[in-house]
C-alpha atoms as a PDB file:
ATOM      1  CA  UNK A   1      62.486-280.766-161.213  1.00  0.00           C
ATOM      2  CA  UNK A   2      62.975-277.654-162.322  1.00  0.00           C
ATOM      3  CA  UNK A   3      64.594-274.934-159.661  1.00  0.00           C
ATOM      4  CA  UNK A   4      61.535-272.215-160.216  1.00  0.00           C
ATOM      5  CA  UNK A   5      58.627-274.632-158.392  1.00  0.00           C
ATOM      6  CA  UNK A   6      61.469-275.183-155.177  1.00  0.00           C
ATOM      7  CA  UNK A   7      61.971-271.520-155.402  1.00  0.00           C
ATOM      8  CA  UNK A   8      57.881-270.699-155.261  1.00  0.00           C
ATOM      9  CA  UNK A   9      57.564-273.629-153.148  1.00  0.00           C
ATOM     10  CA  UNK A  10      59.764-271.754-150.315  1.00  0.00           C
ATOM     11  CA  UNK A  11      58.645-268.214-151.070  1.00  0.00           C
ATOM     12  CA  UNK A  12      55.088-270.085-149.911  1.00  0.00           C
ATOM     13  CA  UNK A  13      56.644-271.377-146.737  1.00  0.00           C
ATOM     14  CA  UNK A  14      58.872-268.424-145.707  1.00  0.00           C
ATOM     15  CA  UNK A  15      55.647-265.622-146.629  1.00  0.00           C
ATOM     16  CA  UNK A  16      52.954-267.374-145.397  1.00  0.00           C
ATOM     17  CA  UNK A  17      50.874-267.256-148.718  1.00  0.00           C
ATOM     18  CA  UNK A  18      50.821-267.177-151.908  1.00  0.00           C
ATOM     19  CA  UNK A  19      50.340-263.440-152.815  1.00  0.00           C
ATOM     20  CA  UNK A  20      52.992-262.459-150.532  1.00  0.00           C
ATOM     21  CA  UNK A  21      55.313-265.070-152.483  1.00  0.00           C
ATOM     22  CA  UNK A  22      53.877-263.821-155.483  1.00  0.00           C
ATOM     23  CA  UNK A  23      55.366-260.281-154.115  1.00  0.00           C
ATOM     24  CA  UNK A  24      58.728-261.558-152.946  1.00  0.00           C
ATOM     25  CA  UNK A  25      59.784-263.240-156.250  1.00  0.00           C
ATOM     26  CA  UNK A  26      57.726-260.995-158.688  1.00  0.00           C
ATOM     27  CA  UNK A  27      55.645-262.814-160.199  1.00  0.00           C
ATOM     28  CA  UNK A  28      51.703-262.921-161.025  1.00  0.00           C
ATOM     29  CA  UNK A  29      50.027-264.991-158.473  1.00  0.00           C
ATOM     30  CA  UNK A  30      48.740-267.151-160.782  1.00  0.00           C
ATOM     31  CA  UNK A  31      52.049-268.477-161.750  1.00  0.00           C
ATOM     32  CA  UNK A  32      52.831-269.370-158.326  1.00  0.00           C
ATOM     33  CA  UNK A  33      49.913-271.313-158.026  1.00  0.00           C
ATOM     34  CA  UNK A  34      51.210-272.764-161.083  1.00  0.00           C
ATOM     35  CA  UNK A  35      54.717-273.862-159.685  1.00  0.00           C
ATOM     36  CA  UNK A  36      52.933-275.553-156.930  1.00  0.00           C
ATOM     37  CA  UNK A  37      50.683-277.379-158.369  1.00  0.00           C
ATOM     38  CA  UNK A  38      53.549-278.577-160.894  1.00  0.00           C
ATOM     39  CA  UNK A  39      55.627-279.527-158.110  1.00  0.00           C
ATOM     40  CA  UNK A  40      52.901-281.510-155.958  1.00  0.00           C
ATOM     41  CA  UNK A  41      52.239-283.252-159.961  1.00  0.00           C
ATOM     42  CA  UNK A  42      55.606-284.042-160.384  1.00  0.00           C
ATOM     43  CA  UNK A  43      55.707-285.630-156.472  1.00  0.00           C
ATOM     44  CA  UNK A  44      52.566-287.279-156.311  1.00  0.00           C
ATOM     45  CA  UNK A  45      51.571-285.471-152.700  1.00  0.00           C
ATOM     46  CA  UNK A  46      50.302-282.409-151.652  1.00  0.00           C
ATOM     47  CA  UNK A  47      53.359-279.883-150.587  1.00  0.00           C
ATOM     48  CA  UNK A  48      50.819-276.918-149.305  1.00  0.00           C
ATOM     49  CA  UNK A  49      48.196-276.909-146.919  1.00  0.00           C
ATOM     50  CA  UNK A  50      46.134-273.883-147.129  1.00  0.00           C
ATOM     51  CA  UNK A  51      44.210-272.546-143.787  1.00  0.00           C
ATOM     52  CA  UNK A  52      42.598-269.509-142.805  1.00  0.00           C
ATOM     53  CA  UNK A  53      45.561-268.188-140.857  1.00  0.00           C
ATOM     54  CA  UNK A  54      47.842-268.652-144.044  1.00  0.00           C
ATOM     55  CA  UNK A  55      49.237-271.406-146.003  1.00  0.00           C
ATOM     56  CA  UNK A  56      51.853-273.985-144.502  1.00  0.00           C
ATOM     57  CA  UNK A  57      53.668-277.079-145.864  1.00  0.00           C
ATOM     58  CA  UNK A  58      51.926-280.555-144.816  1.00  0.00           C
ATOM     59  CA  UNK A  59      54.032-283.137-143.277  1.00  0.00           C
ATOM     60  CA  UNK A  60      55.543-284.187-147.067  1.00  0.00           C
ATOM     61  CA  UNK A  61      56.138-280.243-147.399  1.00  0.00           C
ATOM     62  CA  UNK A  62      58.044-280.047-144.473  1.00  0.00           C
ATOM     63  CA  UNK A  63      60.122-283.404-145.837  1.00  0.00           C
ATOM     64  CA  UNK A  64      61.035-281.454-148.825  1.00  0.00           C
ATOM     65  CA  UNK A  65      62.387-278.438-146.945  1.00  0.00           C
ATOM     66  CA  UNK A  66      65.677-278.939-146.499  1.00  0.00           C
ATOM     67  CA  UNK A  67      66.353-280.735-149.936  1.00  0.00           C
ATOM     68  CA  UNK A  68      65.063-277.848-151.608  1.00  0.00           C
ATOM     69  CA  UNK A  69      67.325-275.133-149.904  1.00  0.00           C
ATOM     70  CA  UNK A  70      70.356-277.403-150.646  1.00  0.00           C
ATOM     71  CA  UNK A  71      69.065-278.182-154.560  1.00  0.00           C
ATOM     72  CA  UNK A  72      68.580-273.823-154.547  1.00  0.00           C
ATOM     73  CA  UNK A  73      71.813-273.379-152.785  1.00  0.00           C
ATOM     74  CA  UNK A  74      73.947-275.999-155.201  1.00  0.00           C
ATOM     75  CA  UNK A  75      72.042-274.502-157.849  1.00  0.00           C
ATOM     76  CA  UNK A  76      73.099-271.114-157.021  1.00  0.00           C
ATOM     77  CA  UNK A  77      76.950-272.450-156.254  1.00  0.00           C
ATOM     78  CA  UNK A  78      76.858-274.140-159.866  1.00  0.00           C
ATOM     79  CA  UNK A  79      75.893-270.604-161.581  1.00  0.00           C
ATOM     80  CA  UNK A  80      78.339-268.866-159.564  1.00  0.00           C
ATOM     81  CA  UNK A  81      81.245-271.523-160.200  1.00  0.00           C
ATOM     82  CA  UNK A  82      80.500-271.442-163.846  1.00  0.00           C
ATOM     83  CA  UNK A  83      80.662-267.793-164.267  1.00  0.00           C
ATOM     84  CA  UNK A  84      83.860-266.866-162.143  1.00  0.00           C
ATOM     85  CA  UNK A  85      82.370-265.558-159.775  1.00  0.00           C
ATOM     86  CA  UNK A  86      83.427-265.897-156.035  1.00  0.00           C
ATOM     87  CA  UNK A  87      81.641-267.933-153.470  1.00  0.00           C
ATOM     88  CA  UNK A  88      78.865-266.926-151.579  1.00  0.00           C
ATOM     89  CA  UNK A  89      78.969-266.560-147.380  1.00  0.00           C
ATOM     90  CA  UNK A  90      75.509-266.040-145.680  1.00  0.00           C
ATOM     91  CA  UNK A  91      76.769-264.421-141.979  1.00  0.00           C
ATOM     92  CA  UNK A  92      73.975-263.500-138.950  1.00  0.00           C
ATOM     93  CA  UNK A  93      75.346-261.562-136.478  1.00  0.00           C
ATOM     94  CA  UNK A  94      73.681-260.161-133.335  1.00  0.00           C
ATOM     95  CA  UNK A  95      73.196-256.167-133.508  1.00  0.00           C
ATOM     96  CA  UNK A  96      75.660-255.351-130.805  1.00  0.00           C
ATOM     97  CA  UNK A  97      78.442-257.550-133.125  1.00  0.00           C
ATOM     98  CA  UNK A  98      77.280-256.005-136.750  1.00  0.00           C
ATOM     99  CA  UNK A  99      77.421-252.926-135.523  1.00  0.00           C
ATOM    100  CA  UNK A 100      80.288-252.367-133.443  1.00  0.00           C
ATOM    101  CA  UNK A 101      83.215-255.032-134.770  1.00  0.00           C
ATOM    102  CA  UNK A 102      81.437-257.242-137.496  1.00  0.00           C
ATOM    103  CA  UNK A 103      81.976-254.527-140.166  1.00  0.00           C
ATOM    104  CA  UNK A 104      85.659-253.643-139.761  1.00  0.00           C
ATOM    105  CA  UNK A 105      86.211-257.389-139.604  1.00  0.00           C
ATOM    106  CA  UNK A 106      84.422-257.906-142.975  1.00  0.00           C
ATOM    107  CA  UNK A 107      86.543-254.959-144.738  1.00  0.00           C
ATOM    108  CA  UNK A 108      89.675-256.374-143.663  1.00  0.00           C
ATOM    109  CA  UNK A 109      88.327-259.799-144.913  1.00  0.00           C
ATOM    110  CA  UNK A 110      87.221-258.550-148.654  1.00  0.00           C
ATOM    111  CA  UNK A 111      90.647-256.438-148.728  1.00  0.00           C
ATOM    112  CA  UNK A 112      92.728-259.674-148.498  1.00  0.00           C
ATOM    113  CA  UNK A 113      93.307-259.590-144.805  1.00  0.00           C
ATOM    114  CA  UNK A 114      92.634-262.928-144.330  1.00  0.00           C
ATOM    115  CA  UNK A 115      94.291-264.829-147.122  1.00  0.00           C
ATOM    116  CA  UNK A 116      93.804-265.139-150.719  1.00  0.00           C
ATOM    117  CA  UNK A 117      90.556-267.179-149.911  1.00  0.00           C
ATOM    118  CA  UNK A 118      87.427-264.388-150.138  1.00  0.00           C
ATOM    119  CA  UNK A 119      83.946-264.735-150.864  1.00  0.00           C
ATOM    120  CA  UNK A 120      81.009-262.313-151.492  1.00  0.00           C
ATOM    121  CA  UNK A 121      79.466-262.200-147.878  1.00  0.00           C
ATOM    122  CA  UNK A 122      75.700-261.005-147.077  1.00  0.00           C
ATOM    123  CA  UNK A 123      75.240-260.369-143.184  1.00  0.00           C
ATOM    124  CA  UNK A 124      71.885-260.770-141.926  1.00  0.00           C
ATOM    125  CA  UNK A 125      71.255-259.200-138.443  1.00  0.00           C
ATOM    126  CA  UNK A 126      68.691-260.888-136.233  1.00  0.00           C
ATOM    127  CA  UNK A 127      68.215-262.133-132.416  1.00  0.00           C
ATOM    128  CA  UNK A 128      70.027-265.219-131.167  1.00  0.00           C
ATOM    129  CA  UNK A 129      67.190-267.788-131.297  1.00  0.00           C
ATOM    130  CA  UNK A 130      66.304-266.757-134.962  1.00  0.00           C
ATOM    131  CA  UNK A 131      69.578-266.938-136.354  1.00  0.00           C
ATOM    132  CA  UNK A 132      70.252-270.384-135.461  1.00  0.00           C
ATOM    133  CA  UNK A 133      66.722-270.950-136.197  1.00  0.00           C
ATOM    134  CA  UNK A 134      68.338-269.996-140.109  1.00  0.00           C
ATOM    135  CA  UNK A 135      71.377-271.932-139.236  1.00  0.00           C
ATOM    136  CA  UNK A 136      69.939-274.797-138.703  1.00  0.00           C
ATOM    137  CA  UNK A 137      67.756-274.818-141.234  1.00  0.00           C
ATOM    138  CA  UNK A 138      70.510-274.257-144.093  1.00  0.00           C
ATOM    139  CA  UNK A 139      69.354-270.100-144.556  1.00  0.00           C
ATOM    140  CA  UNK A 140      72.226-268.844-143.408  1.00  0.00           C
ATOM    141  CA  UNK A 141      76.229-270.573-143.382  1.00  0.00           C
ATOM    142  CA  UNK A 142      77.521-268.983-140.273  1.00  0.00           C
ATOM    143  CA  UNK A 143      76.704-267.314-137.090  1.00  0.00           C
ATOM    144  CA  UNK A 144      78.350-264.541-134.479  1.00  0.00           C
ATOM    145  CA  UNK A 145      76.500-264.617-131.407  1.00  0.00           C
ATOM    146  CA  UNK A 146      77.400-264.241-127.792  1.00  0.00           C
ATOM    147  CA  UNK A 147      77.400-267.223-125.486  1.00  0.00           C
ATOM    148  CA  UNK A 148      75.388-269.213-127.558  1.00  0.00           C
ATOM    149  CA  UNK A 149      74.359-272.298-125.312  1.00  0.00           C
ATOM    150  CA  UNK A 150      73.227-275.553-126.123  1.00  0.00           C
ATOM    151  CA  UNK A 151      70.952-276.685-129.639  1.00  0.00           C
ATOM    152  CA  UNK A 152      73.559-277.020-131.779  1.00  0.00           C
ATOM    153  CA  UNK A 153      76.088-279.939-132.476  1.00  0.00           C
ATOM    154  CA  UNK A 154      78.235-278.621-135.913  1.00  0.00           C
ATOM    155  CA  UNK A 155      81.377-276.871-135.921  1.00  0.00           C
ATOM    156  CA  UNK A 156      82.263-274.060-134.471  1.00  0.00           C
ATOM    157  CA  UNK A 157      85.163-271.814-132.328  1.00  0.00           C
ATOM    158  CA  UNK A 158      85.752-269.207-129.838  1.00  0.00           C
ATOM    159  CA  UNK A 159      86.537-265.766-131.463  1.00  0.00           C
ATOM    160  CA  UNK A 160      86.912-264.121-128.290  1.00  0.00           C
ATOM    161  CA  UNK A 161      85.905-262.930-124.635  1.00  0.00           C
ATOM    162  CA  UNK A 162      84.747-259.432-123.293  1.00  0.00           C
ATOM    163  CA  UNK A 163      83.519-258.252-120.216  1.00  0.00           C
ATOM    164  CA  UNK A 164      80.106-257.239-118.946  1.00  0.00           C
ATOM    165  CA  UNK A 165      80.116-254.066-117.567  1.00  0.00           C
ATOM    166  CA  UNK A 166      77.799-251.763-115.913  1.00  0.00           C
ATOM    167  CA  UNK A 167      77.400-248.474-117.033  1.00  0.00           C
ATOM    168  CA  UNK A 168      75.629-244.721-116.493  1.00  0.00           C
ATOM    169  CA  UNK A 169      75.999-241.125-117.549  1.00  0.00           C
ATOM    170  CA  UNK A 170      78.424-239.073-116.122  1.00  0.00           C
ATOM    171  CA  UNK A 171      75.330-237.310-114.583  1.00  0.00           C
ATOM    172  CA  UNK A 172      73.652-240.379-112.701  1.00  0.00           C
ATOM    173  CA  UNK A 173      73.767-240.986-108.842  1.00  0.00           C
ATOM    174  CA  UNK A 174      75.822-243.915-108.855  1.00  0.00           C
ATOM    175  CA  UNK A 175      78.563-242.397-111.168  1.00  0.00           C
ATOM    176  CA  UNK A 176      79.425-240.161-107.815  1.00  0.00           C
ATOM    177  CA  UNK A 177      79.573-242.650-105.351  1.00  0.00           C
ATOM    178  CA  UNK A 178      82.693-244.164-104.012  1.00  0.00           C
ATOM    179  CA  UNK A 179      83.775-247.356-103.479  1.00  0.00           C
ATOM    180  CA  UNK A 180      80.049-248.346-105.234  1.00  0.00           C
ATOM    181  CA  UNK A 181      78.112-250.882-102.914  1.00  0.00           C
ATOM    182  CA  UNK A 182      75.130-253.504-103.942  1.00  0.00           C
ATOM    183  CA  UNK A 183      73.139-251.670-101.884  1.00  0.00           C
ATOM    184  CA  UNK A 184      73.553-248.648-103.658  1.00  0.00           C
ATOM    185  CA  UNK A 185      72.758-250.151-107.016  1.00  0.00           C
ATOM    186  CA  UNK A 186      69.719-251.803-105.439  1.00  0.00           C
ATOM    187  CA  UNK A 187      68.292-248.130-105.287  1.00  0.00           C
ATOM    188  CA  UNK A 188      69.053-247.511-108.932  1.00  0.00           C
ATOM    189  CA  UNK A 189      66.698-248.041-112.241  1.00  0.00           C
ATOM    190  CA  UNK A 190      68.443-250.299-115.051  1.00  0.00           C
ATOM    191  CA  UNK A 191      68.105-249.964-118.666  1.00  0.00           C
ATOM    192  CA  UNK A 192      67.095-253.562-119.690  1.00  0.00           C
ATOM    193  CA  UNK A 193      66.233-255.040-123.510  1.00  0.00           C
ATOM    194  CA  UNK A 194      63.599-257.930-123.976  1.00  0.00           C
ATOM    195  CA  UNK A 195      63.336-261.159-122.940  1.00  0.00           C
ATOM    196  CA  UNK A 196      65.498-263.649-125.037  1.00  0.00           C
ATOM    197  CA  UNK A 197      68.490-261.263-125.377  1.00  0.00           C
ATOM    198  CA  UNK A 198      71.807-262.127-123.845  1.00  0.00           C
ATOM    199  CA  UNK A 199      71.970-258.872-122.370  1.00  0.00           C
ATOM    200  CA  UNK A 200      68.429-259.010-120.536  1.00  0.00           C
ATOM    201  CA  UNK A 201      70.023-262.557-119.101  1.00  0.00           C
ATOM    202  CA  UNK A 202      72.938-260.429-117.636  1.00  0.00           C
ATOM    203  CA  UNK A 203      70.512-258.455-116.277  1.00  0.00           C
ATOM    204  CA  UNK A 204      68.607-261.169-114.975  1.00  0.00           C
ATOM    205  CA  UNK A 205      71.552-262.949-113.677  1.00  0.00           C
ATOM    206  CA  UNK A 206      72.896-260.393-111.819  1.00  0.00           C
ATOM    207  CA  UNK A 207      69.642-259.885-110.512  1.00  0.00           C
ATOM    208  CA  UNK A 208      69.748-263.267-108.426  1.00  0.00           C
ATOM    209  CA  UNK A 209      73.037-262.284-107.405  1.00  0.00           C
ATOM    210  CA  UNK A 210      72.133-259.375-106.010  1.00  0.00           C
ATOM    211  CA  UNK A 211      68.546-259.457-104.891  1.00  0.00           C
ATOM    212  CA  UNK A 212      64.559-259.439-106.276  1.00  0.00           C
ATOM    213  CA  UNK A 213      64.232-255.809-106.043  1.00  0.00           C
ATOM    214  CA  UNK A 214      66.147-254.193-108.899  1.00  0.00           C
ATOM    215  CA  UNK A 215      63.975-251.426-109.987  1.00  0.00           C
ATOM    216  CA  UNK A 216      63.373-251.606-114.289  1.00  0.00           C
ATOM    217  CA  UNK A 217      63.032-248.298-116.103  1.00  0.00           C
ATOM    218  CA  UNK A 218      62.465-248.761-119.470  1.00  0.00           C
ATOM    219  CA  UNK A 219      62.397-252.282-121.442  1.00  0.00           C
ATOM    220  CA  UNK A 220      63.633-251.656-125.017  1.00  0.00           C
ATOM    221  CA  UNK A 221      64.186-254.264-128.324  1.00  0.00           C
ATOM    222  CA  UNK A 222      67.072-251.696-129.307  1.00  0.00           C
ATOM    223  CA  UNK A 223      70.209-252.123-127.753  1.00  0.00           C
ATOM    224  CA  UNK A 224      71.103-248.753-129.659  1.00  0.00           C
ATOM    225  CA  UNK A 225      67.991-247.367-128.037  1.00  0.00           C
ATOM    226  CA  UNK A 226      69.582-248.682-124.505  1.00  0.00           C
ATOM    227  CA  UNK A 227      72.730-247.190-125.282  1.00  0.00           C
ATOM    228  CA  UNK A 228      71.646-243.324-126.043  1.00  0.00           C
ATOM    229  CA  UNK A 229      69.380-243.972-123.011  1.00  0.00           C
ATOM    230  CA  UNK A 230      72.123-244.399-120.358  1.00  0.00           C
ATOM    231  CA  UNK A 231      74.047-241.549-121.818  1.00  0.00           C
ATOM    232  CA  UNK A 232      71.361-239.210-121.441  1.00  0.00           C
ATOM    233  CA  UNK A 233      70.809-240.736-117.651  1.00  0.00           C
ATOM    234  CA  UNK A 234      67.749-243.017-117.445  1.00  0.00           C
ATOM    235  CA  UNK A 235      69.386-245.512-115.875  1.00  0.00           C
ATOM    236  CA  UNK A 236      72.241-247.780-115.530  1.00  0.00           C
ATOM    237  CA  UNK A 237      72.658-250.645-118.517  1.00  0.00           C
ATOM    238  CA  UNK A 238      74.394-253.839-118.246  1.00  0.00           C
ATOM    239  CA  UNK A 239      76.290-254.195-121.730  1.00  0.00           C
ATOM    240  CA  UNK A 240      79.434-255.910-123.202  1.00  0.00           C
ATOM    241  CA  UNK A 241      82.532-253.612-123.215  1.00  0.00           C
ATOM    242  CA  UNK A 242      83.319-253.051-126.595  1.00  0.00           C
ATOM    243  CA  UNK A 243      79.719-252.435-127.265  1.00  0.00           C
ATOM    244  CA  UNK A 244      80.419-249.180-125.241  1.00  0.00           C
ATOM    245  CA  UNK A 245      83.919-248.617-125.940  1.00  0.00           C
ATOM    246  CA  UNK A 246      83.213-245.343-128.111  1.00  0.00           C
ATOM    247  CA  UNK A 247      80.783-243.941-125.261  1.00  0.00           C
ATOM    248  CA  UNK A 248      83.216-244.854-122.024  1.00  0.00           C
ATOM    249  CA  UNK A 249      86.488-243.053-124.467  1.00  0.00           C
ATOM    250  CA  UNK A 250      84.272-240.006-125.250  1.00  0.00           C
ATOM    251  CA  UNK A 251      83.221-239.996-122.018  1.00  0.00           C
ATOM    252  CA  UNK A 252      79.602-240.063-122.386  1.00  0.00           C
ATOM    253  CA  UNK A 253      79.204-243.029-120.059  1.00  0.00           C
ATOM    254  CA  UNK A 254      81.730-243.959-117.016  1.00  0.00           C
ATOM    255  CA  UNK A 255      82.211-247.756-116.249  1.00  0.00           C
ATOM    256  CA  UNK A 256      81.020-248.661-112.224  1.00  0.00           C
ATOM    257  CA  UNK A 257      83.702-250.175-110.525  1.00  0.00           C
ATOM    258  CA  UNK A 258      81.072-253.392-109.544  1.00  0.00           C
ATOM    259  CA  UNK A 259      83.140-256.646-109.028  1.00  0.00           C
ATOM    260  CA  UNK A 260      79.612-259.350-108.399  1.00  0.00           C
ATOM    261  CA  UNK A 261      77.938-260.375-111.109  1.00  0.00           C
ATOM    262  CA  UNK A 262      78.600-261.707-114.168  1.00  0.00           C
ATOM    263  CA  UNK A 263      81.459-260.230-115.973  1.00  0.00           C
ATOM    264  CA  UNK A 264      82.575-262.226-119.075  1.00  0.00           C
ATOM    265  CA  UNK A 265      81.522-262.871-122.549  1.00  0.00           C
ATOM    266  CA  UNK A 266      81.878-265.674-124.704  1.00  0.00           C
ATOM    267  CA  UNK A 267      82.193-264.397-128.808  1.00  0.00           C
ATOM    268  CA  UNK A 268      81.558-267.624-130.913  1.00  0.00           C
ATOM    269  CA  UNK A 269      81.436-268.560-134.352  1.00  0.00           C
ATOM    270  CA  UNK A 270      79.138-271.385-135.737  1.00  0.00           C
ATOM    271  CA  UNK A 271      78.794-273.034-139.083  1.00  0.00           C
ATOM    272  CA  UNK A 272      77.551-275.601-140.834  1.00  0.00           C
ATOM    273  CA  UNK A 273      78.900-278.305-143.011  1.00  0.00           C
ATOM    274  CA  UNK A 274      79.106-279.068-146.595  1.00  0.00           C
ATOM    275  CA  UNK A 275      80.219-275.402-147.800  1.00  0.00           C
ATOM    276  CA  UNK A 276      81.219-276.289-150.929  1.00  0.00           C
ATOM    277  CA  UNK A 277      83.667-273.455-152.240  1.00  0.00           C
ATOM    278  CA  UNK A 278      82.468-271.012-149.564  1.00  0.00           C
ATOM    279  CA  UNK A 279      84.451-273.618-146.853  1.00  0.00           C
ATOM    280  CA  UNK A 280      87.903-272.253-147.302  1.00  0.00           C
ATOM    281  CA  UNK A 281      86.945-268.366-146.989  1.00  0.00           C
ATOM    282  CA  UNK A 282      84.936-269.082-143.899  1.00  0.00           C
ATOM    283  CA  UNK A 283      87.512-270.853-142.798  1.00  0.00           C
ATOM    284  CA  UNK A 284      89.682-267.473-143.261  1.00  0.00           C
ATOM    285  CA  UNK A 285      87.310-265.502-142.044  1.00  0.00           C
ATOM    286  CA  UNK A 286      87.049-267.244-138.725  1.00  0.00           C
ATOM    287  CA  UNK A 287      90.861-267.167-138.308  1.00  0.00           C
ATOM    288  CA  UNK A 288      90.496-263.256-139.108  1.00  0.00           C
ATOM    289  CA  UNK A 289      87.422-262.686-136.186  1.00  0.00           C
ATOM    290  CA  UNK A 290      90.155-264.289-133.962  1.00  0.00           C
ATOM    291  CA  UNK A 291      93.089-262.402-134.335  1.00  0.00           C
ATOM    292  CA  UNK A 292      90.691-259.342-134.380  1.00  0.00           C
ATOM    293  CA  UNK A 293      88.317-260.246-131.395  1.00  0.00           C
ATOM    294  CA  UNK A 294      85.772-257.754-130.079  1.00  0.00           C
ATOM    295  CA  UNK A 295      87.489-257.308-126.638  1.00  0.00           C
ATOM    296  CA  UNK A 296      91.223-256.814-128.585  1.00  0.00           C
ATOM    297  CA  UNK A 297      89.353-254.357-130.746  1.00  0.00           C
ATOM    298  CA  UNK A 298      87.390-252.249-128.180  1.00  0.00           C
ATOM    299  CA  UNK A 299      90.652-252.288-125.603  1.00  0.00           C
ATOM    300  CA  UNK A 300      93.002-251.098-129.039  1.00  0.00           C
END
């Protein structure tokens, strides 16, 4: 079976049609239609179902799946092997994690910090759900979320805690009240991201703790976006600590002194099997993430 129809056969899948695919890999249309139908020859069933909202694999299509990724990803190994070339890591982070600690972590790792074990690492950045949606499903090698919950039964570890912490300008209301009460931050507007995010379930949790009526000011897919928000004084933001470490140092934002609620993160690395070469500097790298946790880093 030769690698190009797999390849066209998950550009199909992963677009949602064949001119998009056709885009994606660079090729004429026609030749993807080509691949396809070469493919679905060579296995004797139909791969493809094509329906006016886009085309998506039938049940034998959704069979092949996973064997294809790991025929593609062996395949890529092999060429890689073969020409000296180091292995290749697939990382997802959350945003908060690739931007604020994920990056230093990976320079340390491709300057030998962790061992003579490297590999060439891509980092894709993407929400919780999704990446172990691409875990699972053999896209990506390894995860770095935050209190990742139940779905998934392969390896992993603990990098590393940090604390959640409420935060506002310098400028807001609550920043000039002493000792800080729940009442008083029942008056206040909060800074909150969407639905899914770990941080909107801080929010969320901390709203049982303290009471239905927290006031929301703004509902934002950025946690960036949240970020410059509270330091130009729209509200107050429950975020992880090193996430704000820069901010709270330059003293943009101030740290509440709030005891209730929930105050601890869990950092946590997740892989999955069969590796290949790429096993041993994940292996590395995952020893490096722990000796150079996000909470160790932002406190430094």
């Amino acid at each position: 079976m030769d690698t190009r129809q797999l390849r066209a056969f998950l550009a199909v899948v992963e677009t949602g049609g064949i001119s998009a695919a056709a885009e994606q890999l660079g090729y004429a249309q026609s030749s993807v239609s080509d691949q396809v139908r070469t493919l679905e020859r060579d296995l004797g069933v139909p791969v493809l179902n094509r329906t006016s909202v886009g085309t998506v694999p039938t049940e034998a299509g959704q069979r092949l799946l996973p064997y294809a990724r790991r025929l593609l990803d062996l395949d890529g190994e092999m060429r890689r092997c073969v020409s000296g070339q180091r292995p290749l890591l697939r990382i997802g982070a959350l945003q908060s994690l690739a931007d604020e600690w994920l990056p230093e972590v990976l320079t340390a790792f491709d300057h030998g910090a962790g061992g003579p074990d490297t590999a060439d690492v891509t980092v894709t950045v993407s929400s919780r759900g999704r990446l172990m949606e691409e875990l699972n499903d053999g896209r990506l090698d390894a995860v770095f979320t935050l209190d990742s919950g139940p779905g998934y039964d392969g390896p992993s570890a603990v990098v590393g805690y940090d604390r959640v912490v409420l935060v506002t300008a310098p400028s807001h209301p609550l920043a000039a009240i002493h000792p800080l009460t729940l009442d008083d931050v029942k008056r206040s507007e909060f800074l909150v991201t969407e639905i899914g995010c770990i941080y909107r379930q801080c929010f969320d949790e901390f709203g049982r703790d303290v009471g239905p009526s927290l006031k929301i000011a703004m509902i934002t897919g950025s946690l960036n976006a949240l970020r410059r928000l509270a330091v130009n004084g729209r509200g107050a933001a429950l975020l992880p600590r090193f996430s704000v470490q820069a901010e709270l140092d330059s003293g943009d934002l101030v740290m509440l002194d709030l005891k209730e609620g929930p105050v601890r993160l869990t950092v946590e690395a997740r892989w999955r099997e069969g590796l290949g070469p790429a096993a041993a500097p994940l292996r590395a790298l995952v020893e490096l993430t722990q000796r150079f946790s996000p909470a160790s880093w932002a406190m430094a």
